[in-house]
Protein backbone atom coordinates (compact mmCIF):
# COMPACT_ATOMS: atom_id res chain seq x y z
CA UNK A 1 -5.82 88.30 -37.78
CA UNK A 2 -2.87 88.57 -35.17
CA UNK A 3 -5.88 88.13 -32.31
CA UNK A 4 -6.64 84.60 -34.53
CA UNK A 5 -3.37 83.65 -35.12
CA UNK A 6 -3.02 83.63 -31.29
CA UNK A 7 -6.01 81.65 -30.28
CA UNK A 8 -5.13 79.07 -32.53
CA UNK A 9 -1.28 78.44 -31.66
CA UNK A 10 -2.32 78.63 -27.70
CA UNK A 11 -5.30 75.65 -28.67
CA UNK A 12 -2.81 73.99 -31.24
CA UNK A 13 -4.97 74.25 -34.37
CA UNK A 14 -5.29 70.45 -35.71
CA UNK A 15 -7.80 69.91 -38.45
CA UNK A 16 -8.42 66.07 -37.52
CA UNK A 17 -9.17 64.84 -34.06
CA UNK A 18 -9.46 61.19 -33.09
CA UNK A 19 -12.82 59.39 -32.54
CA UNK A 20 -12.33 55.65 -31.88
CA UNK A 21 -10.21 54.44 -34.59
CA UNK A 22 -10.83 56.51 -37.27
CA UNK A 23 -10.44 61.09 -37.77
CA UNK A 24 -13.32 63.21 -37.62
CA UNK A 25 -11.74 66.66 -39.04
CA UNK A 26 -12.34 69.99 -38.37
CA UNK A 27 -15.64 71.49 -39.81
CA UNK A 28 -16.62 74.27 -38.05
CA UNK A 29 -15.30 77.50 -36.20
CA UNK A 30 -16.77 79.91 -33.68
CA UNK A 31 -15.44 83.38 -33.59
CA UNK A 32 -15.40 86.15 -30.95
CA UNK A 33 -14.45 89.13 -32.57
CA UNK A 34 -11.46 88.23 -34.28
CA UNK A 35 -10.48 85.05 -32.72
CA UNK A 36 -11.57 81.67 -32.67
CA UNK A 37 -13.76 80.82 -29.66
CA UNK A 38 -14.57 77.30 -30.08
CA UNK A 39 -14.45 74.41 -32.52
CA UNK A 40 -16.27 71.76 -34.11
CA UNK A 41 -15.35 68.35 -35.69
CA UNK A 42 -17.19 66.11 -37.21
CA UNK A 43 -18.07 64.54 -40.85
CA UNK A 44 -19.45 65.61 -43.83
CA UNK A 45 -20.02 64.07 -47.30
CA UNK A 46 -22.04 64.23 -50.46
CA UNK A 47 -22.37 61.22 -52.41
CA UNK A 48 -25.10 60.45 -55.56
CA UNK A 49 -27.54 57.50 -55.95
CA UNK A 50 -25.53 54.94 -56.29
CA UNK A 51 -23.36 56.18 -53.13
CA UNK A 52 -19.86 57.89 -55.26
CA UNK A 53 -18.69 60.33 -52.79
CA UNK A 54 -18.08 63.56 -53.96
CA UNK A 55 -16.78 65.16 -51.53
CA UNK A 56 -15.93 63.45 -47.89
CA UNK A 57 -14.54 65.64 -44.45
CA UNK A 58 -13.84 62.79 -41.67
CA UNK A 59 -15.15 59.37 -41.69
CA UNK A 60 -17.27 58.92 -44.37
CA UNK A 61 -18.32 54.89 -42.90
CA UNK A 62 -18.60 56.29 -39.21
CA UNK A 63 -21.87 54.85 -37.90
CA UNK A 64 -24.17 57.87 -36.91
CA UNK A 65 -27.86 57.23 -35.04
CA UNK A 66 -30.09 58.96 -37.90
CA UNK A 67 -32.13 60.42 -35.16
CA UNK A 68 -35.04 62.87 -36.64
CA UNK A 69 -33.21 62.83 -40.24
CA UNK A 70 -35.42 59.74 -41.36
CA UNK A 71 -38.42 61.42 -40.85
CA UNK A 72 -39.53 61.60 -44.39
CA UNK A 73 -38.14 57.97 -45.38
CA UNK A 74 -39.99 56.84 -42.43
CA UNK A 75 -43.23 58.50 -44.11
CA UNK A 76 -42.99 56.55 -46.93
CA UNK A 77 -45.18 53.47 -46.08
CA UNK A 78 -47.95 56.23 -45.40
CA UNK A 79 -48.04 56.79 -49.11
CA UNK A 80 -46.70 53.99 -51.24
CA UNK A 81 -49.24 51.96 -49.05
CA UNK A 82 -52.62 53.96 -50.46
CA UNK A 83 -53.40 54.75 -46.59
CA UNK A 84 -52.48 58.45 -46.78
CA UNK A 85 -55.10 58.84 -49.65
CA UNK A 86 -57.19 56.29 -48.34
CA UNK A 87 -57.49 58.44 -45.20
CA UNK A 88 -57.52 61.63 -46.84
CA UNK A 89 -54.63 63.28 -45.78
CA UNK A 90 -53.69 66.47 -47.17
CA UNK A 91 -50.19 67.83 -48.31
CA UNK A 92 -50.21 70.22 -44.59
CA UNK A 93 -50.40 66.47 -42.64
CA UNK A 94 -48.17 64.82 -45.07
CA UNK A 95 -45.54 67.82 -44.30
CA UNK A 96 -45.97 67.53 -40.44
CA UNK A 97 -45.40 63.79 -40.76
CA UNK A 98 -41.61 64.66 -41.99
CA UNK A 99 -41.31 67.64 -39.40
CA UNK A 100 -39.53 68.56 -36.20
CA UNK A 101 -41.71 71.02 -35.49
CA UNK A 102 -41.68 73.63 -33.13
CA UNK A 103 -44.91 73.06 -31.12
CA UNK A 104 -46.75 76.24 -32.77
CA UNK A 105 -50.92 75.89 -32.40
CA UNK A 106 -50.79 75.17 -36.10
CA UNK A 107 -48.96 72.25 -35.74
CA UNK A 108 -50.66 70.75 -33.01
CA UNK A 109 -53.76 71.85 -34.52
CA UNK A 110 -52.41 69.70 -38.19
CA UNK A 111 -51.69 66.78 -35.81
CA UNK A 112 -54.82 66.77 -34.22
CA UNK A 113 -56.37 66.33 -37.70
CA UNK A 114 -54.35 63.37 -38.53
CA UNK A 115 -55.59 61.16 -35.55
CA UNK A 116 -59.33 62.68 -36.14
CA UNK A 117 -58.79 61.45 -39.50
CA UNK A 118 -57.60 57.67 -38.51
CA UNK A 119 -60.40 58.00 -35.51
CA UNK A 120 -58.29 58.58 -32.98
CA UNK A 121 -57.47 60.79 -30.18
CA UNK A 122 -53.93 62.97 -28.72
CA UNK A 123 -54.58 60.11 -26.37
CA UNK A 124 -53.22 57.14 -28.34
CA UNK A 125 -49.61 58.83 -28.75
CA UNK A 126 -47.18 57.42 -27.49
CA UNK A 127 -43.88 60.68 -28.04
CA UNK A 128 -44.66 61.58 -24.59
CA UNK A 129 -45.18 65.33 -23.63
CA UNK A 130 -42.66 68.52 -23.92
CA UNK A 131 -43.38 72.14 -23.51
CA UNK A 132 -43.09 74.09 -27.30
CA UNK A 133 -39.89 74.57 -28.37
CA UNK A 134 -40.99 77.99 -30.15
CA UNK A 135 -41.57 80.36 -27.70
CA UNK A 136 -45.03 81.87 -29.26
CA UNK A 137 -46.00 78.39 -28.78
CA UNK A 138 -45.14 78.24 -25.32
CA UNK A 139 -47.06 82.07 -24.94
CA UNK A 140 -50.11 80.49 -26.65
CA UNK A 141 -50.43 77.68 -24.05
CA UNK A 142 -49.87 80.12 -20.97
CA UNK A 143 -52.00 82.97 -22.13
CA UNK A 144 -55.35 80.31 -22.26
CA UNK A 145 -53.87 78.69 -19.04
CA UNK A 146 -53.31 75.66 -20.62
CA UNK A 147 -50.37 72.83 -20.36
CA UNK A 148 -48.86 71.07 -23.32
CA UNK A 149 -50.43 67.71 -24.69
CA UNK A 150 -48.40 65.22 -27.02
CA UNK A 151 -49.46 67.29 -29.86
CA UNK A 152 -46.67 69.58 -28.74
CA UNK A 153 -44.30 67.06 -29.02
CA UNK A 154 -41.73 68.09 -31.85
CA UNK A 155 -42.27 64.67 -33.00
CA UNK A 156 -46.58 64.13 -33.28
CA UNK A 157 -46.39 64.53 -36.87
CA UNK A 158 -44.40 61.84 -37.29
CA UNK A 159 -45.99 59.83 -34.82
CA UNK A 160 -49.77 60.58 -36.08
CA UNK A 161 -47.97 59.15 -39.51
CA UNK A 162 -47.45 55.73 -37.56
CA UNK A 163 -51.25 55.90 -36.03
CA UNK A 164 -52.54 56.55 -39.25
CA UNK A 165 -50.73 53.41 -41.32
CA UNK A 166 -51.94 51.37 -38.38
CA UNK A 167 -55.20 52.29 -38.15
CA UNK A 168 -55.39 51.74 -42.10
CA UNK A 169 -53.83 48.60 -41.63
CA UNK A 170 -56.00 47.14 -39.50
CA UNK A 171 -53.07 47.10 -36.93
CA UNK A 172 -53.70 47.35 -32.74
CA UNK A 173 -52.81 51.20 -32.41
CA UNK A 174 -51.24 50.60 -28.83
CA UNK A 175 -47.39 49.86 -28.84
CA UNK A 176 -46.41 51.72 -32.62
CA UNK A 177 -43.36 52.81 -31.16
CA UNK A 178 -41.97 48.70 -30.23
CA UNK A 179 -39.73 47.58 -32.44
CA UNK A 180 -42.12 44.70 -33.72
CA UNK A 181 -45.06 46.67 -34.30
CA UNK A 182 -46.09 46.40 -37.59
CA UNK A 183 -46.61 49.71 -38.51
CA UNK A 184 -42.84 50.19 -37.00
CA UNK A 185 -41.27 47.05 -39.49
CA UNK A 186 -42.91 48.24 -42.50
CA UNK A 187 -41.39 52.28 -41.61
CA UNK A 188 -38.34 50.49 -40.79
CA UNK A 189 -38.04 48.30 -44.07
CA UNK A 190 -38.22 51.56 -46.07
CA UNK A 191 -35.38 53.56 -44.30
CA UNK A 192 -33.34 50.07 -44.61
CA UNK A 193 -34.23 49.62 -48.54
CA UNK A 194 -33.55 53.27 -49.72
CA UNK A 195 -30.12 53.49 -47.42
CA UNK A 196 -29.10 50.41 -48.16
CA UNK A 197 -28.16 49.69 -44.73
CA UNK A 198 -29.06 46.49 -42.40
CA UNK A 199 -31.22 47.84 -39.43
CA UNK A 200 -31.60 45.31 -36.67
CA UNK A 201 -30.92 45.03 -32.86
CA UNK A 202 -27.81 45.26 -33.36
CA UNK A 203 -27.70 48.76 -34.32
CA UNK A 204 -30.71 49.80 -32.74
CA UNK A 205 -31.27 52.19 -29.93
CA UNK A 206 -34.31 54.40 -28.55
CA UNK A 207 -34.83 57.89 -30.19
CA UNK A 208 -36.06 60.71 -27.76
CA UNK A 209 -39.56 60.37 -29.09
CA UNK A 210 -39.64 56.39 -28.42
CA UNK A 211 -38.91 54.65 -31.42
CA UNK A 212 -36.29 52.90 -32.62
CA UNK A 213 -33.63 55.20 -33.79
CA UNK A 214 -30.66 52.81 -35.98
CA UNK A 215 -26.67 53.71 -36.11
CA UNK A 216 -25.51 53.32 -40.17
CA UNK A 217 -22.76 55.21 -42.22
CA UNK A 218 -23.15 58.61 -42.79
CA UNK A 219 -22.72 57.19 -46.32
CA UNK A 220 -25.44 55.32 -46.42
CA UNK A 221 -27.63 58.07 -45.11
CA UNK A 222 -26.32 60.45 -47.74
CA UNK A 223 -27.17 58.10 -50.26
CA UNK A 224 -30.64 57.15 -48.70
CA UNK A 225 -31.04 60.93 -49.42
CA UNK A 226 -29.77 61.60 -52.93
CA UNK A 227 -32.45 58.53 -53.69
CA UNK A 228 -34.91 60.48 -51.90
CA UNK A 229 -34.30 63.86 -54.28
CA UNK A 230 -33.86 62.08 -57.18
CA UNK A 231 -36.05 58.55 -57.57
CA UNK A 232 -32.81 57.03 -59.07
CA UNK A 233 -33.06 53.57 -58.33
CA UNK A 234 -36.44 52.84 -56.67
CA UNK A 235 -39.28 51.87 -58.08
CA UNK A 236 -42.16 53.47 -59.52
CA UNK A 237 -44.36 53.62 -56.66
CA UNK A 238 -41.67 54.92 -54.45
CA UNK A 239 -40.03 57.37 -56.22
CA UNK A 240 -43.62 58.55 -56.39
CA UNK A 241 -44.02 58.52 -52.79
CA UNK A 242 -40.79 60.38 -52.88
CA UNK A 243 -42.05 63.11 -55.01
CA UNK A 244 -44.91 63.30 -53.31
CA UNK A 245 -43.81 64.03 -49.86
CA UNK A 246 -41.02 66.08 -51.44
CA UNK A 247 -43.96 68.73 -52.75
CA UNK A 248 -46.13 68.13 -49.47
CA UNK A 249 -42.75 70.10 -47.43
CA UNK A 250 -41.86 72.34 -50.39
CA UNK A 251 -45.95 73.98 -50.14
CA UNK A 252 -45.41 73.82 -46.16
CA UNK A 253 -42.10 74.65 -44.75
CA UNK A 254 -42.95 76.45 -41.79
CA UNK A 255 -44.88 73.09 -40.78
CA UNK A 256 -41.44 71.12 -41.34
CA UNK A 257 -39.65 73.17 -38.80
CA UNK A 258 -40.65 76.67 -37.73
CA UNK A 259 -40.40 80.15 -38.13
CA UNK A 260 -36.46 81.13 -38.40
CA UNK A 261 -35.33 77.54 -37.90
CA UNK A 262 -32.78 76.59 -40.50
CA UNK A 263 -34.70 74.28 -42.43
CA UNK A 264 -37.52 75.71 -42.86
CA UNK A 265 -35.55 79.11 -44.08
CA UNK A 266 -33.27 77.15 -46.81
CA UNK A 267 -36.16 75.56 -48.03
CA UNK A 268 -38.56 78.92 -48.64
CA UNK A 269 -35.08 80.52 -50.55
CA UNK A 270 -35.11 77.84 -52.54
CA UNK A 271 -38.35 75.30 -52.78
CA UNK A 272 -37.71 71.83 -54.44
CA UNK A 273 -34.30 72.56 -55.24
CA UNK A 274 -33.35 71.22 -51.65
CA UNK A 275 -35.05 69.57 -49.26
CA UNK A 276 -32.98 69.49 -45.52
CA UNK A 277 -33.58 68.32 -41.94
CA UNK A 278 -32.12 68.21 -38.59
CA UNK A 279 -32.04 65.46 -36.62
CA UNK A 280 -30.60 65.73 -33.13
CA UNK A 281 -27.03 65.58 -31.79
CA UNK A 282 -25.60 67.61 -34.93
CA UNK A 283 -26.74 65.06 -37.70
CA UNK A 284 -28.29 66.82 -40.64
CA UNK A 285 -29.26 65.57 -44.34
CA UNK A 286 -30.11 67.57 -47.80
CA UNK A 287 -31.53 66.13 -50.93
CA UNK A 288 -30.50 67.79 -53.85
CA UNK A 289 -33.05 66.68 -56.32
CA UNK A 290 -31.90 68.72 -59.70
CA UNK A 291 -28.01 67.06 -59.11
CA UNK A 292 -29.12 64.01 -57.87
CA UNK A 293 -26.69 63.95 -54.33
CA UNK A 294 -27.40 63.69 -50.58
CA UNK A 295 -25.59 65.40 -48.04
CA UNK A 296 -25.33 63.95 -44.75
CA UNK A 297 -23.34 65.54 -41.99
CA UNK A 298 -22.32 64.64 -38.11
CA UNK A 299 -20.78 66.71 -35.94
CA UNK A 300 -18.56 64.79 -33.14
CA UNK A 301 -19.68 67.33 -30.27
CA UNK A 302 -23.57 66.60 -31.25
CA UNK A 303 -23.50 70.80 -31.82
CA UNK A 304 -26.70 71.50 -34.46
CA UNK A 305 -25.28 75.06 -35.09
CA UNK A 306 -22.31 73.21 -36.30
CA UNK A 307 -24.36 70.90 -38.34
CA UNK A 308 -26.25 73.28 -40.04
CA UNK A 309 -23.44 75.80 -40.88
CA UNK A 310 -21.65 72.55 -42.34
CA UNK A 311 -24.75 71.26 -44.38
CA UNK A 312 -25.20 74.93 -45.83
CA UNK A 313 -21.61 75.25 -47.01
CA UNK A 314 -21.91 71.78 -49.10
CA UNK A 315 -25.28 73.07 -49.99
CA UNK A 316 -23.97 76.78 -51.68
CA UNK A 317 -21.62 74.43 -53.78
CA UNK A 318 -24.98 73.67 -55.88
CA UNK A 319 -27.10 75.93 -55.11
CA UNK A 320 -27.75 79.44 -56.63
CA UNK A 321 -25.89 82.05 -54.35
CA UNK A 322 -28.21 84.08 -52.19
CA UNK A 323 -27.94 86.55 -49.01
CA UNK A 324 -30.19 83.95 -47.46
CA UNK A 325 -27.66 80.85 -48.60
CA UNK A 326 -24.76 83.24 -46.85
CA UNK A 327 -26.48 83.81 -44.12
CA UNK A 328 -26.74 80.32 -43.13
CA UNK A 329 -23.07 79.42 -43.93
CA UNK A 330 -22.10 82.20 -41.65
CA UNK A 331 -24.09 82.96 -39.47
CA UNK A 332 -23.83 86.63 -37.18
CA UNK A 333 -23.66 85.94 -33.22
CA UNK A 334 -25.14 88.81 -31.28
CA UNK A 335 -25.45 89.39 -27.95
CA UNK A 336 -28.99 89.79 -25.96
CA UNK A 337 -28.61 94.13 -26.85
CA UNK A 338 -28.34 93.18 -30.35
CA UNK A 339 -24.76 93.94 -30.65
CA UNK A 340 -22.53 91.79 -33.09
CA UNK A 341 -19.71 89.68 -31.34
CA UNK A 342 -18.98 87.30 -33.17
CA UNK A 343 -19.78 84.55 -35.96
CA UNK A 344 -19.85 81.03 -37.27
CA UNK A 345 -17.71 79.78 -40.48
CA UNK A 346 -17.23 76.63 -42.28
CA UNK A 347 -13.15 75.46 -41.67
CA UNK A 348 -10.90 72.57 -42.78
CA UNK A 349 -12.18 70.97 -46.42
CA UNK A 350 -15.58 72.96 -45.70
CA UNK A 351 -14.06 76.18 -46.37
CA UNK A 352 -12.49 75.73 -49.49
């Protein structure tokens, strides 16, 4: 305690730090033995369906790029529109189609089945190309001499989704990822309608996969969220779509993420009681279907480690206590011999 009490008078130990004109505060801490290493601030805040907060750490109307959080919302044209059944797609492609997936031969091998599906081939995506992020996947490829393809891409669910509600559509496949694609207005109009948030070209930027990716309140997203979980306040159709895609990622986790990543971990502990994903830059989102609230979270430093460890210590509020749950809100470091040296906690409003 004396080796803490140290570290944090010689880094002056403020709980809010400035971001343009508003406070992010203090969410997470990184210890080395004893002391605190590094920190994190950020944003946090759970809100229900009709966007009451909760609970709220920093800036709960900070605009945040929703980056690979939207993945499911952005699904939801594939359903409500008849084109996933239409097509025939299964609850394994509906899964990968809300996934940031680690590149594993499974999921390229899902993926792959998606485009066959809509007629198409790896060819006609446009996410670009990235080694696997998991390295078994990476193994796979070099054992058979083989380079990646797009269907490595973390992001070729998401982007088979967009082939397939074209290709259903009628639309011209080429170009899904411009702004005025069809395919991309209709995706669009959903994340806007269940956020409540205006996205236009005024907010709009280029995710790492090529779309559009849109800056809104971490409020809004939250809320987008809790609407997702719940159905409160949609219609019939989409809640249904909701529901739908919800179960498609509760039977298929490891397709969501991969194995040991974060989300899909929470959500084998604990099935449709939670559904959670990253997005990048340390933004990360929960549904909590059985309370009705969505938990959105930024951290200022765009630290994912942060992100998670903040979106699992809002989560064990709710959830049913588990050695898994714990694990996740703090986290062991070890070094490469296995030895521990440290950990991660949840600080400021977080920890109490």
């Amino acid at each position: 305690m004396r080796a803490e009490a140290t570290t944090r008078a010689m880094l002056g130990h403020r709980h809010r730090v400035k971001s343009g004109d508003k406070m992010d505060e203090l969410l997470v801490e990184v210890l080395r033995g004893g002391a605190v290493e590094s920190r994190h601030p950020g944003s946090a805040v759970v809100v229900d369906a009709d966007g009451t907060m909760l609970f709220a750490a920093g800036d709960a109307e900070r605009p945040v790029f929703t980056r690979s959080t939207v993945k499911a919302l952005l699904a939801l044209p594939l359903v409500e529109s008849g084109a996933a059944d239409r097509l025939g797609l299964d609850d394994q492609e509906l899964a990968l189609a809300c996934a940031s997936h680690v590149g594993l031969p499974e999921h390229a091998s899902v993926a792959a089945g998606m485009l066959a599906k809509a007629g198409q081939s790896p060819d006609c995506l446009e996410c670009g190309t990235h080694w696997p992020t998991a390295r078994d996947g990476q193994l796979a490829l070099a054992s058979r001499n083989q380079r990646p393809s797009a269907l490595h891409n973390n992001c070729s669910g998401k982007h088979a989704g967009f082939v397939c509600l074209a290709c259903d559509s009628g639309d011209t496949v080429s170009g899904y990822v411009q702004p005025e694609h069809p395919a991309m207005r209709r995706t669009t109009a959903a994340v806007s309608e269940i956020t409540g948030a205006a996205m236009d070209e005024r907010n709009r930027a280029i995710d790492g996969c090529g779309i559009p990716t849109y800056a809104i309140a971490l409020r809004s997203l939250a809320t987008g969220f809790a609407r997702f979980g719940s159905g409160s306040g949609l219609s019939a159709d989409r809640a249904a779509a909701c529901a739908r895609l919800r179960a498609a990622v509760v039977a298929n986790p490891a397709l969501v993420a991969g194995p040991g990543r974060f989300d899909t971990v929470l959500m084998q502990q604990y099935g449709g009681a939670v559904f959670s994903k990253m997005g990048a830059e340390g933004v990360h989102v929960l549904a909590l279907p059985e309370f009705g609230l969505g938990i959105a979270v930024k951290c200022a430093d765009g630290a994912s480690r942060a992100a998670e460890v903040a979106a699992a210590s809002l989560a064990a509020r709710y959830l049913a206590a588990s050695d898994v749950l714990e694990g996740l809100v703090r986290p062991v470091l070890r070094n490469w011999a296995g030895t521990e040296v440290g950990g991660i906690r949840p600080a400021g409003g977080l920890a109490r």
